[in-house]
C-alpha atoms as a PDB file:
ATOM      1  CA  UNK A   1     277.644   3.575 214.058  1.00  0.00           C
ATOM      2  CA  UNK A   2     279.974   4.465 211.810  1.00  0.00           C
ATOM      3  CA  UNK A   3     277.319   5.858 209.611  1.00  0.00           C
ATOM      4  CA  UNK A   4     276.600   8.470 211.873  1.00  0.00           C
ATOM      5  CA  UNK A   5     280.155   9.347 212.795  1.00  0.00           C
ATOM      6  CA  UNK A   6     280.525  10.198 209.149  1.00  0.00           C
ATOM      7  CA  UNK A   7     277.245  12.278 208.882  1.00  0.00           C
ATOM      8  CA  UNK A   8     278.521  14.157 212.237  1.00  0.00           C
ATOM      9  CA  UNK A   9     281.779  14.817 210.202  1.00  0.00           C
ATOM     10  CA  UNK A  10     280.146  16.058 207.965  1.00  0.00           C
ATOM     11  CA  UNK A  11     277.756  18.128 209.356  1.00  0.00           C
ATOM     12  CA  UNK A  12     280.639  19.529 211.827  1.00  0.00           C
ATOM     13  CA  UNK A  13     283.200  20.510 208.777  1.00  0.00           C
ATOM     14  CA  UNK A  14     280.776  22.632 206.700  1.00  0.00           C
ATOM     15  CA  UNK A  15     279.255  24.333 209.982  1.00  0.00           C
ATOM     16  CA  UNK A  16     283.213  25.370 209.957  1.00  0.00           C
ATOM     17  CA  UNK A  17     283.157  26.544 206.623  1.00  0.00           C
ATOM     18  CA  UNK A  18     280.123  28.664 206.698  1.00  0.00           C
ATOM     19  CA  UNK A  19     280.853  29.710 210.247  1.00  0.00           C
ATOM     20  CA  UNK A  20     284.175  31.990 208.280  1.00  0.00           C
ATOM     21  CA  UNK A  21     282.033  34.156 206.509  1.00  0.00           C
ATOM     22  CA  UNK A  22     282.909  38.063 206.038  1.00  0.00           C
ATOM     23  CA  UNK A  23     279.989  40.284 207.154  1.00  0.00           C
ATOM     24  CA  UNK A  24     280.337  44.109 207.791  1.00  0.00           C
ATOM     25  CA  UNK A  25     276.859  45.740 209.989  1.00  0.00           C
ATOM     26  CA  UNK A  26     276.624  49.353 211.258  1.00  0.00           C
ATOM     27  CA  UNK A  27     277.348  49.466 214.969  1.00  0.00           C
ATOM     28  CA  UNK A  28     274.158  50.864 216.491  1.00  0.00           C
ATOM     29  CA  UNK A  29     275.099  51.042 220.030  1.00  0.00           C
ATOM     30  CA  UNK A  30     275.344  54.722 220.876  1.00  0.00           C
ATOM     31  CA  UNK A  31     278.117  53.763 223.812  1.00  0.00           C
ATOM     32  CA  UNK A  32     280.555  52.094 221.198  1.00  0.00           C
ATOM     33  CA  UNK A  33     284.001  53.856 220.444  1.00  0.00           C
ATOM     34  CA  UNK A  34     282.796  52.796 217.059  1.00  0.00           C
ATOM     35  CA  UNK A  35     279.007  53.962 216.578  1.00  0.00           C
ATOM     36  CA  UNK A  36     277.841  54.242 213.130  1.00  0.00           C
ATOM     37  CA  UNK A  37     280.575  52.848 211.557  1.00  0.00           C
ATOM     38  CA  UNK A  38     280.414  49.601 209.315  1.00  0.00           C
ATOM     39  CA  UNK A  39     282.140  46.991 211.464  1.00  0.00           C
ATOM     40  CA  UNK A  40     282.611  42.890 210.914  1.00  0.00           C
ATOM     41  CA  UNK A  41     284.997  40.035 211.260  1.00  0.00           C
ATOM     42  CA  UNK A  42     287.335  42.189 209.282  1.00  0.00           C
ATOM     43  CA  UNK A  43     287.366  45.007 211.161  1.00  0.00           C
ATOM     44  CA  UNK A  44     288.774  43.423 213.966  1.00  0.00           C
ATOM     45  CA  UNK A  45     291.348  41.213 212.115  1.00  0.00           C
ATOM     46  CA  UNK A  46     293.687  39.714 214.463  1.00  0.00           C
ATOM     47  CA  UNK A  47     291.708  40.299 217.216  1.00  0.00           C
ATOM     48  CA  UNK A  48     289.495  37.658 219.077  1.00  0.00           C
ATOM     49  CA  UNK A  49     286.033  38.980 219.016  1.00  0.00           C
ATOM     50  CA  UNK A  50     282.422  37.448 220.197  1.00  0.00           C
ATOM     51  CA  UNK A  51     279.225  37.683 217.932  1.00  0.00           C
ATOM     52  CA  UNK A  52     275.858  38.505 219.379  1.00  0.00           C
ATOM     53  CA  UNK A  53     273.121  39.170 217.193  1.00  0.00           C
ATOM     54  CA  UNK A  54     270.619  39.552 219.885  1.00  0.00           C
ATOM     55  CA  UNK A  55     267.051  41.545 219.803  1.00  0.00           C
ATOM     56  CA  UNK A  56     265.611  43.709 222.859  1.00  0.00           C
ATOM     57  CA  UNK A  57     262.694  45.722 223.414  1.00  0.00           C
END
């Protein structure tokens, strides 16, 4: 038991550290106040913001 608390720990603390990455992508939605420019987590510094890497067709 204790075992696996430790592994889950684990597991959960460098998903944190990875999860803080800086990225910047080109904003490719032709409706965006901010189409074709470079955005990413700094960008919006200070600002909540939701990531959605999603595909359609």
């Amino acid at each position: 038991m204790i075992y696996n608390m430790k592994k889950i720990s684990i597991i959960l603390f460098i998903s944190v550290l990875i999860g803080q990455y800086d990225y910047s992508l080109e904003d490719i939605n032709p409706s965006s106040e901010y189409y074709g420019n470079n955005v990413g987590t700094s960008f919006f510094e200070g600002k909540p913001t939701l990531h959605y890497f999603g595909h359609f067709s």
